[in-house]
Protein backbone atom coordinates (compact mmCIF):
# COMPACT_ATOMS: atom_id res chain seq x y z
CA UNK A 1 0.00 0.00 0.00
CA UNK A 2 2.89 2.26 0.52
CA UNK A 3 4.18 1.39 -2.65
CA UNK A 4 0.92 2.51 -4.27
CA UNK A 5 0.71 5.85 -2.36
CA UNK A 6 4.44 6.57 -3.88
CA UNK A 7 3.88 5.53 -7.42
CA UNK A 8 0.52 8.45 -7.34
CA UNK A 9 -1.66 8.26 -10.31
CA UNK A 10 0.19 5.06 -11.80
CA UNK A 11 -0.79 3.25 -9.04
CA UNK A 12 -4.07 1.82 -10.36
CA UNK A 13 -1.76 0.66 -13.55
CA UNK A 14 0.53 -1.01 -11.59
CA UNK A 15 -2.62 -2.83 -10.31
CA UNK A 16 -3.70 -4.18 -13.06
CA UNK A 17 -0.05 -4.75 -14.59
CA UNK A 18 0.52 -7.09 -11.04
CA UNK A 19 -2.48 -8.91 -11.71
CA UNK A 20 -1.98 -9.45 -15.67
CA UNK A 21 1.65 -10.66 -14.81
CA UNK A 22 -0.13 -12.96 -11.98
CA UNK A 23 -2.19 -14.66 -14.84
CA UNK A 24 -0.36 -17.40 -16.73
CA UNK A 25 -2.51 -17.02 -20.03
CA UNK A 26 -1.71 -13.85 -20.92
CA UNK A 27 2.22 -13.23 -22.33
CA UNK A 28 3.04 -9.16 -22.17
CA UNK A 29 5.35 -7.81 -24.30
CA UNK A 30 7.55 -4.80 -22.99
CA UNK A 31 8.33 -2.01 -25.17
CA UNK A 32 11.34 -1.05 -22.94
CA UNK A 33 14.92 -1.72 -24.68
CA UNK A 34 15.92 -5.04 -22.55
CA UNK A 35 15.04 -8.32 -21.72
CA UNK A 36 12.52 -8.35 -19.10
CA UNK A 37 10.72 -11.11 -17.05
CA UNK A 38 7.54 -11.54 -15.74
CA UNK A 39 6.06 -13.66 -12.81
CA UNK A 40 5.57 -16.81 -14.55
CA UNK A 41 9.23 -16.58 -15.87
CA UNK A 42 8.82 -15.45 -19.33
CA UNK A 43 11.16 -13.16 -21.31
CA UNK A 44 9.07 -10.65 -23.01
CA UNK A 45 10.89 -7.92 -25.85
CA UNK A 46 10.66 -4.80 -26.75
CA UNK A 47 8.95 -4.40 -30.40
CA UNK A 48 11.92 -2.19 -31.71
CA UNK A 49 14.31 -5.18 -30.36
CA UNK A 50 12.75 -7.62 -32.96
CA UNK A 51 13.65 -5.43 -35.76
CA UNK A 52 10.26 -7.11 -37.54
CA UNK A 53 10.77 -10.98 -36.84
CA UNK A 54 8.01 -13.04 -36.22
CA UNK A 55 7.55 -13.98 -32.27
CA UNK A 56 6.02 -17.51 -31.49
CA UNK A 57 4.72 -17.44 -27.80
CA UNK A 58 3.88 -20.07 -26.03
CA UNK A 59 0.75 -19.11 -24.74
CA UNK A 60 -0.87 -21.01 -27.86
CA UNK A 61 -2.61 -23.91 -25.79
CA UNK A 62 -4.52 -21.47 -24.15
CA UNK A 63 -5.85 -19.99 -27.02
CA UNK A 64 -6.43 -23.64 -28.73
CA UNK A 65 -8.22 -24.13 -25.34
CA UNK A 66 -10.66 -21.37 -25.76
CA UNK A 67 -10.60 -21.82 -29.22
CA UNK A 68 -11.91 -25.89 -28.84
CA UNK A 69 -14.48 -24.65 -25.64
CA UNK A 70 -15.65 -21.89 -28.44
CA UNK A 71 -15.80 -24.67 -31.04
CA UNK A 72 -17.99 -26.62 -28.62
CA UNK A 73 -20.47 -23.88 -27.69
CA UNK A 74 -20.65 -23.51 -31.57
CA UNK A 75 -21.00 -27.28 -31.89
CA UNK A 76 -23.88 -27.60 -29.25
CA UNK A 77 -25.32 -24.28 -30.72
CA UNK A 78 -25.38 -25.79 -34.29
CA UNK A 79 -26.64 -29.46 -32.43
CA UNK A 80 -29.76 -27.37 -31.05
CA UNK A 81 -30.43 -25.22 -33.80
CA UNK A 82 -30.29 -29.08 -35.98
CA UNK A 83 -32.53 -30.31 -33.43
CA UNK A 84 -35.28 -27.67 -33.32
CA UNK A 85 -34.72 -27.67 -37.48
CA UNK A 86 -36.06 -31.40 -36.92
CA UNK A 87 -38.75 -30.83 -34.96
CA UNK A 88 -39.98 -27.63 -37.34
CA UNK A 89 -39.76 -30.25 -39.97
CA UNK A 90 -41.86 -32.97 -38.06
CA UNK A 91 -44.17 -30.50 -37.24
CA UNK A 92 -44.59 -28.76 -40.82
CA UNK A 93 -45.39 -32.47 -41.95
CA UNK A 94 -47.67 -33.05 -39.37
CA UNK A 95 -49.52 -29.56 -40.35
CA UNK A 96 -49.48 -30.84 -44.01
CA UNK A 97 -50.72 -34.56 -43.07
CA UNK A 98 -53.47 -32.95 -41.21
CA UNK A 99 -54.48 -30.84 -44.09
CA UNK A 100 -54.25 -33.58 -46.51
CA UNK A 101 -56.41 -35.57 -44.49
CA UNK A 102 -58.78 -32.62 -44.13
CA UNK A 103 -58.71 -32.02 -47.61
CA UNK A 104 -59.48 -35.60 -48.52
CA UNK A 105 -61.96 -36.07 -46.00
CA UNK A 106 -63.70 -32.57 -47.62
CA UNK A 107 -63.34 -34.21 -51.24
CA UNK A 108 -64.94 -37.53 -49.87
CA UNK A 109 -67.84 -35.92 -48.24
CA UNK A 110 -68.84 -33.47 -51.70
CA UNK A 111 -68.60 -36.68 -53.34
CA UNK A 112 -70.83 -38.54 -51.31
CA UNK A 113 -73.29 -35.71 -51.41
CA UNK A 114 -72.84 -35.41 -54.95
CA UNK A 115 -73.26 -39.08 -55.59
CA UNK A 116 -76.95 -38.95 -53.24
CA UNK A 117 -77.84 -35.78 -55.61
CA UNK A 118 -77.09 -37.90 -58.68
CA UNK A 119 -79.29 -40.48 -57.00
CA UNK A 120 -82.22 -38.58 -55.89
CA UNK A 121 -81.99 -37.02 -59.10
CA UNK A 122 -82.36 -40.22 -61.29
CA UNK A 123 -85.10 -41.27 -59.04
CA UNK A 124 -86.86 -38.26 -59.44
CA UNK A 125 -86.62 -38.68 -63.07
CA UNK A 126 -87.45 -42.27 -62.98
CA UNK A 127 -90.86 -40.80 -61.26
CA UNK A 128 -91.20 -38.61 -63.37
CA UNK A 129 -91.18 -41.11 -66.49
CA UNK A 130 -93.50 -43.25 -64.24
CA UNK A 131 -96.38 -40.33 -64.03
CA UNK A 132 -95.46 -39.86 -68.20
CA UNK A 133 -96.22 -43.07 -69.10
CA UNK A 134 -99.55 -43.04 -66.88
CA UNK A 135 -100.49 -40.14 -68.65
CA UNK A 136 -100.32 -41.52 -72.06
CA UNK A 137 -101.65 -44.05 -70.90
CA UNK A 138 -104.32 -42.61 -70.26
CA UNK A 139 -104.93 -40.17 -72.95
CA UNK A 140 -104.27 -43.37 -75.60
CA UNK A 141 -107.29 -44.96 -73.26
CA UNK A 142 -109.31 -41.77 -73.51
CA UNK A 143 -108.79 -41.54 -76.98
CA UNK A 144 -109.48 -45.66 -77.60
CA UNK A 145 -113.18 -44.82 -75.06
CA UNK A 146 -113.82 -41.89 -77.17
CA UNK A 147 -113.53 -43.90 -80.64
CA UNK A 148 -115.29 -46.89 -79.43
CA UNK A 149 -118.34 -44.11 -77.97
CA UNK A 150 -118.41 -42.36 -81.70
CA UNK A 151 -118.66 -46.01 -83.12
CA UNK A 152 -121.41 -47.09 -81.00
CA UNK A 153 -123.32 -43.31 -81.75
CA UNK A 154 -122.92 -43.87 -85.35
CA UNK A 155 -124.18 -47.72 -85.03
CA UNK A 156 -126.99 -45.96 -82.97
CA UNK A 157 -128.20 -43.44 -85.10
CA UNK A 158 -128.06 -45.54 -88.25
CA UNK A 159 -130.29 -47.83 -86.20
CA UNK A 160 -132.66 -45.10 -85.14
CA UNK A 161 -132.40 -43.82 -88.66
CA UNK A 162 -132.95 -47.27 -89.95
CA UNK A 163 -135.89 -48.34 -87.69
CA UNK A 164 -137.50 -44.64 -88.17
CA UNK A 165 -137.49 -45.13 -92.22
């Protein structure tokens, strides 16, 4: 605490430099001119000391770490989002078995009612026909009475004329 009362306004940097050195997954480069080491006992180098050559740290397994547990959220992400694709699909065929069913079940009942039209409408006919035929029938009977009365008149009055001369 003394230490942090002399170092003033820094002192919340030094803070969080101590506890960024305390943490083994992160490797801090210095931009100082030397060599320096950290906690964990890494050398860390000034950027103008490489003179542009590549740096390999080897702090990669960490990353690889959070790379794989990143890769596995992704994976059980992708695993549920399959999962509720499959039951979208079972339940869009389900909606579309339904309606099929529906729809056939509406097709089978117009035809049924179709069929009983056609029905009552050949027996209506067939009645019809029935009270036709009566009715010639009857006129042809009308017509043979009718005939057979003129024939008898005629056969009457030649009598009467007959017996009267």
């Amino acid at each position: 605490s003394g230490n942090e009362e002399s170092l003033g306004k820094d002192a919340s940097k030094q803070g969080r430099i101590n506890s960024i050195d305390a943490d083994e997954e992160i490797t801090r480069v210095s931009i100082q001119d030397e060599v320096v080491s950290n906690n964990a006992g890494k050398e860390m180098f000034d950027v103008d000391v490489l003179d542009g050559e590549e740096v390999f740290v080897a702090e990669h397994e960490v990353v690889v770490k959070r790379v794989n547990n990143e890769v596995n959220v992704v994976e059980e992400v992708v695993e549920v989002i399959d999962i509720a694709k499959l039951i979208i699909d079972a339940a869009q065929d389900k909606v579309a078995l339904n309606l099929q069913a529906a729809f056939d079940e509406e097709e089978r009942l117009v035809g049924e009612k179709a069929k009983k039209v056609e029905e009552a409408n050949i027996a209506l006919i067939e009645t019809w026909d029935d009270i036709q035929a009566k009715i010639d029938a009857d006129h042809q009977l009308a017509e043979r009475m009718q005939a057979q009365e003129q024939e008898e008149l005629s056969i009457a009055k030649k009598l009467h004329y007959f017996n009267n001369s």
